[in-house]
Protein backbone atom coordinates (compact mmCIF):
# COMPACT_ATOMS: atom_id res chain seq x y z
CA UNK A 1 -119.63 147.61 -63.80
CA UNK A 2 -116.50 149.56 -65.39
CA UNK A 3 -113.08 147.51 -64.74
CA UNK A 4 -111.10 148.61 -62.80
CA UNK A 5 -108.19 150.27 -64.05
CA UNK A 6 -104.24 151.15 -62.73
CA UNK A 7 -101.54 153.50 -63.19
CA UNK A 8 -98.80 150.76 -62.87
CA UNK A 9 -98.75 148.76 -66.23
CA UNK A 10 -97.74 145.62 -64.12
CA UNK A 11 -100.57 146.20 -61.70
CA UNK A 12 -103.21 146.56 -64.41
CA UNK A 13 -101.36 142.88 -66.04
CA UNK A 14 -101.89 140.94 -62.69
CA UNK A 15 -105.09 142.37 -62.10
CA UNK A 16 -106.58 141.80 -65.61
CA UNK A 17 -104.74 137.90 -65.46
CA UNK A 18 -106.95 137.20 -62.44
CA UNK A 19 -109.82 138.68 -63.38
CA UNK A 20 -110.11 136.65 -66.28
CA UNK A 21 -108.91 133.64 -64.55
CA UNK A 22 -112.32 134.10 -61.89
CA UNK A 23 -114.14 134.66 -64.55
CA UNK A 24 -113.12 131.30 -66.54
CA UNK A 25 -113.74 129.29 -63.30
CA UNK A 26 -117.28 131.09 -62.88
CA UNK A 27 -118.52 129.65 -66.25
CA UNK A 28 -116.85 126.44 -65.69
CA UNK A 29 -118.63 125.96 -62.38
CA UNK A 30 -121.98 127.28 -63.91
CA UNK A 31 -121.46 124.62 -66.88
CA UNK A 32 -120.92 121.78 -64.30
CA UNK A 33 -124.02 122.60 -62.08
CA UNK A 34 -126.08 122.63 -65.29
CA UNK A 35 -124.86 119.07 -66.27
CA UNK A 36 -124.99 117.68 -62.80
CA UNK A 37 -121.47 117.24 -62.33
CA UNK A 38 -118.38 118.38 -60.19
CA UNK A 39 -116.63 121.43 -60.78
CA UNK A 40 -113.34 121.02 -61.98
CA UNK A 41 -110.45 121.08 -59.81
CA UNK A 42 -108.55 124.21 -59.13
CA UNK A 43 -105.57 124.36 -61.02
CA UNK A 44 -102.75 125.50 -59.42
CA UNK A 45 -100.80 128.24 -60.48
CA UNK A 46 -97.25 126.95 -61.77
CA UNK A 47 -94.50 127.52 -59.36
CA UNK A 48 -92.24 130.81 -60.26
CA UNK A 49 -89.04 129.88 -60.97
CA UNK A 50 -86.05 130.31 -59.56
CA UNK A 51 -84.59 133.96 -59.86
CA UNK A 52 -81.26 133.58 -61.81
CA UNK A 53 -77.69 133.94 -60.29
CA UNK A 54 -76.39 137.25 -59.83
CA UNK A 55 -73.26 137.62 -61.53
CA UNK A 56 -71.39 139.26 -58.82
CA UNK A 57 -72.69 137.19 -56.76
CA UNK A 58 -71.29 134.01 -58.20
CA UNK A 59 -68.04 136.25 -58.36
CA UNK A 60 -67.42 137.01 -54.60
CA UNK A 61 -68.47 133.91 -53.82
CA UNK A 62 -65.60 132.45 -56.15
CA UNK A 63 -63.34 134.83 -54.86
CA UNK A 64 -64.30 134.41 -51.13
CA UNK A 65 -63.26 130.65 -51.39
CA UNK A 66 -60.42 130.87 -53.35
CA UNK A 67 -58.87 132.56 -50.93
CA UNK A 68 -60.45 130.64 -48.02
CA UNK A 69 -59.09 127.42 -49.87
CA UNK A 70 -55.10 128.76 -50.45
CA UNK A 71 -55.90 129.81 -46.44
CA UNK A 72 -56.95 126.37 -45.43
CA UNK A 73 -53.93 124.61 -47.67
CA UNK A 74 -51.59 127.22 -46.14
CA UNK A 75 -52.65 126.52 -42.46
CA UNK A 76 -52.59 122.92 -43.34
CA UNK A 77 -49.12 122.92 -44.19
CA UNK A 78 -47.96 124.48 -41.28
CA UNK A 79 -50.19 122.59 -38.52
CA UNK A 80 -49.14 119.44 -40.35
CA UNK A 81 -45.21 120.21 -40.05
CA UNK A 82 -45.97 121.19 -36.53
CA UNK A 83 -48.02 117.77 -35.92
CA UNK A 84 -45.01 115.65 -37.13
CA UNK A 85 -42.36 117.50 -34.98
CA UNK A 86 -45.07 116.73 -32.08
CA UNK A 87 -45.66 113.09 -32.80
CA UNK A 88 -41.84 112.33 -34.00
CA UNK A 89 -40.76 114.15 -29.92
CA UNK A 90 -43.28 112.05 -28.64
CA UNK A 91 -42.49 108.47 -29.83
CA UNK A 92 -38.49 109.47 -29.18
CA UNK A 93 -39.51 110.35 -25.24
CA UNK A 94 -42.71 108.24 -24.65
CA UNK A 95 -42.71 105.98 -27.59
CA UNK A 96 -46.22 107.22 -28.69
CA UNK A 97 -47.24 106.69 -32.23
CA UNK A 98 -51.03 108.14 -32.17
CA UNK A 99 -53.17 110.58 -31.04
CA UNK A 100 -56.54 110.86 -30.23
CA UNK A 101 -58.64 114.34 -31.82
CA UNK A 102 -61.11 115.49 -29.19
CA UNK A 103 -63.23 118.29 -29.83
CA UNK A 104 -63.79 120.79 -26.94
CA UNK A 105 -66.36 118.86 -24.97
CA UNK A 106 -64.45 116.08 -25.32
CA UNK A 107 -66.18 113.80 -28.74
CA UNK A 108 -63.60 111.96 -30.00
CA UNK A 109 -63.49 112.70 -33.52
CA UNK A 110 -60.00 111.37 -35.20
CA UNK A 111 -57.19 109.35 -34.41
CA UNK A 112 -54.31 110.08 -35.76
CA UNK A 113 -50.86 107.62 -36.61
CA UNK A 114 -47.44 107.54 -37.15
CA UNK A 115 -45.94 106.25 -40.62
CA UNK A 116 -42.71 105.61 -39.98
CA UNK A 117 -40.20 106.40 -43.06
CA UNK A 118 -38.19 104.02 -45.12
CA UNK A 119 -34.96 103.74 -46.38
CA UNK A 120 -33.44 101.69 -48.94
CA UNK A 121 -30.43 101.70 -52.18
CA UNK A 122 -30.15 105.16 -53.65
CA UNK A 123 -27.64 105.43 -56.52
CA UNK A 124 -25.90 108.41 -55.92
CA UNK A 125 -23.23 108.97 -58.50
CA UNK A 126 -24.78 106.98 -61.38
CA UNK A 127 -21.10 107.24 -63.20
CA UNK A 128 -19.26 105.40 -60.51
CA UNK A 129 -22.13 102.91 -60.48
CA UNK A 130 -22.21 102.45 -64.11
CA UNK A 131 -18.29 101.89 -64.33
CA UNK A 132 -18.99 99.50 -61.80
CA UNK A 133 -21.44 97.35 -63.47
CA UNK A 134 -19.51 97.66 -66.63
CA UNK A 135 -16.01 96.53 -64.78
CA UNK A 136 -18.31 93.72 -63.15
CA UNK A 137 -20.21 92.15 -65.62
CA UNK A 138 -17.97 93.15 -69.01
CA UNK A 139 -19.74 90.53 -70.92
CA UNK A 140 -23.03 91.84 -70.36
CA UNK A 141 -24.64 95.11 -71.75
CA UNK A 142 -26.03 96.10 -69.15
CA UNK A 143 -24.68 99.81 -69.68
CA UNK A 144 -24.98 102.17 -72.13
CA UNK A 145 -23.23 105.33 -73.46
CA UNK A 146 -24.52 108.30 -73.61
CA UNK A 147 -22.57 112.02 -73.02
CA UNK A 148 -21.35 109.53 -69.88
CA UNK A 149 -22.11 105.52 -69.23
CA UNK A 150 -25.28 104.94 -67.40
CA UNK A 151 -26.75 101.38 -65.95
CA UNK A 152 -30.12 100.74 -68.44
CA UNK A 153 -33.04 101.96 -66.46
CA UNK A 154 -34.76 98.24 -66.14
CA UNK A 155 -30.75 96.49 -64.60
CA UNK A 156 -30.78 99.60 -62.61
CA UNK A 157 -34.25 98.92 -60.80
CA UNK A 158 -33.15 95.13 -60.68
CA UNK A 159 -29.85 95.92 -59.09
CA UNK A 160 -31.65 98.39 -56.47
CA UNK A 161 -34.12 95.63 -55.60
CA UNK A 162 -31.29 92.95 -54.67
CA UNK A 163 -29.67 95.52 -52.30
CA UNK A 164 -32.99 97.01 -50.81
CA UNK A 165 -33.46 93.15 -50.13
CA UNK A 166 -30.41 93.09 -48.44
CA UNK A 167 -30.40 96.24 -46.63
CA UNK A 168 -26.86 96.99 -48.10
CA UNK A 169 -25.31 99.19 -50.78
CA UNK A 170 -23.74 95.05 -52.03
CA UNK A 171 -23.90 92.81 -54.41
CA UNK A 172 -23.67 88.84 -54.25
CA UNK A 173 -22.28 87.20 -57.42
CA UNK A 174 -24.47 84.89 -58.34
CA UNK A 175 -21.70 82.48 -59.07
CA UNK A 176 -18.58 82.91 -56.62
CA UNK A 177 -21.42 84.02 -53.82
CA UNK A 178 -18.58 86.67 -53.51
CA UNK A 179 -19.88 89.66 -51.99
CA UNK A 180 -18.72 92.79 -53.46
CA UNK A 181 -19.74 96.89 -52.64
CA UNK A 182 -21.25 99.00 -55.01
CA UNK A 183 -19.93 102.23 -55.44
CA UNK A 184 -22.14 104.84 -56.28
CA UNK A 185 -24.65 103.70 -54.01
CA UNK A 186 -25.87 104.28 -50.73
CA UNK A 187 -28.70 102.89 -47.98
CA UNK A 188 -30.73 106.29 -47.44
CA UNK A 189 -33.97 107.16 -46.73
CA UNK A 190 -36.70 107.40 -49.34
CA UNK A 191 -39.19 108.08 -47.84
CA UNK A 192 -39.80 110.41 -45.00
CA UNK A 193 -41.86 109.87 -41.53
CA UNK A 194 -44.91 111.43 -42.18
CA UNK A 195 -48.79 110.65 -40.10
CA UNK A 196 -52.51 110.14 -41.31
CA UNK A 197 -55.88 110.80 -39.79
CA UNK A 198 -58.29 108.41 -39.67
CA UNK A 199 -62.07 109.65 -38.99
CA UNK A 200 -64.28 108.18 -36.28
CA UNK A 201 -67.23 107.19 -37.07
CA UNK A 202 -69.95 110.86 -37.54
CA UNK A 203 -66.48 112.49 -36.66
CA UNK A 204 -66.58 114.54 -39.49
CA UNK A 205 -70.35 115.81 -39.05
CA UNK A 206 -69.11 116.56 -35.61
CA UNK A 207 -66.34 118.66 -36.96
CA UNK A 208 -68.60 120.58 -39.32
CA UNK A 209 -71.01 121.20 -36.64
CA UNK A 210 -68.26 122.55 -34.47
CA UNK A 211 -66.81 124.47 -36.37
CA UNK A 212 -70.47 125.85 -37.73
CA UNK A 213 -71.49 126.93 -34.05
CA UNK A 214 -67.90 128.32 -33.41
CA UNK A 215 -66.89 125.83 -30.55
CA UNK A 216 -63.21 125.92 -33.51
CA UNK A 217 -62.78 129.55 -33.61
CA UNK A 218 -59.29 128.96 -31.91
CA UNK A 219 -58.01 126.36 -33.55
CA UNK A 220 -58.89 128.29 -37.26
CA UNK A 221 -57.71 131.38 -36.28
CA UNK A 222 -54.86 131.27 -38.82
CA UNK A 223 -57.80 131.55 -41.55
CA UNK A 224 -59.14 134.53 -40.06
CA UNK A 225 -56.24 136.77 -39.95
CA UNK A 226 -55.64 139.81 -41.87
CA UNK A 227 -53.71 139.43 -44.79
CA UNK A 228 -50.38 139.68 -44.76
CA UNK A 229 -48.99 143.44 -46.42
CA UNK A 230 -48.42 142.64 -49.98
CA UNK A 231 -50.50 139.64 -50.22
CA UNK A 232 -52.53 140.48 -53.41
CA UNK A 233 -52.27 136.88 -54.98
């Protein structure tokens, strides 16, 4: 019998591979009858691999979540600002401080807090503060001299810790017990009120899978918007 032959070059390859693959298992099959043995196994073809990345592909798939991700930290931004107004109205009317996340049928996912800001000794007009310490403690060099007189960095912080202490932009001598102001100085706040989320537990699988099946379409809505004319970033 004449082998069969193909057009297609590739066709003719596959054909020939297993045809000479059958024919390799005949004889081993024939060899292990004669000796009174088991055939051999069947080995299995190895596994194809993995067709390589497309190159565009890799690129719109950067490109898709580059801009998903400035999207996300955009609408962040703004839903965060919004939050705080929210949560500072509330604890001013109600005296609320947190907020439970529900999801739309009604898995609570989130709670989410209040950090209330701080305030504390800023120095304001580090000349006036420095002519102060100088005027103060004249035996002490505690100052230094650049373009203008400045309180040394490490007096500075230690000065700013005695006040923060005290809640007041003053000084105690440590010697009189005489209490004097500090000019340059002034109680402030340093750190504004800001909030944090804390996950429940599976909350964030519960998320993912909402927002997955689309039950979150409404609340992401600011990352499916057209872009804005102009936005070519």
């Amino acid at each position: 019998m004449s082998a069969q032959t193909f057009d297609d070059p590739i066709t003719q390859h596959h054909y020939d591979t297993i045809t000479e693959r059958l024919g390799v298992r005949r004889l081993e099959v024939e060899a292990a009858e004669r000796a009174g043995q088991e055939p051999p196994p069947v080995e299995e073809p190895p596994a194809a691999d993995e067709p390589a990345e497309s190159l565009r592909d890799l690129a719109v798939e950067e490109a898709a979540l580059k801009l998903l991700s400035e999207r996300v930290a955009a609408a962040q931004k703004d839903v965060k600002a919004r939050t705080q107004a929210a949560l500072d109205r509330a604890a001013k009317r109600d005296g609320v401080e947190r907020v439970v996340a529900e999801l739309p049928d009604g898995q609570q996912v989130a709670t989410i807090s209040l950090r209330k800001g701080e305030t504390g000794p800023v120095v304001v007009d580090e000349d006036a503060f420095a002519r102060w310490v100088r005027a103060t403690f004249p035996d002490q060099q505690w100052t230094e001299t650049r373009i203008v007189r400045t309180v040394k960095p490490w007096k500075a912080a230690e000065f700013l810790a005695e006040m923060d202490a005290a809640k007041s932009a003053q000084l105690a001598d440590k010697t009189t017990g005489e209490v004097r102001d500090v000019p340059g100085v002034m109680i402030k706040p340093t750190r504004a009120r800001t909030h944090a989320i804390t996950w429940r537990k599976e909350g964030r699988d519960a998320v993912a899978e909402a927002w997955r099946t689309g039950t979150l379409t409404r609340h992401m809505a600011a990352l499916m918007a057209p872009p804005e004319r102009g936005d070519a970033a």
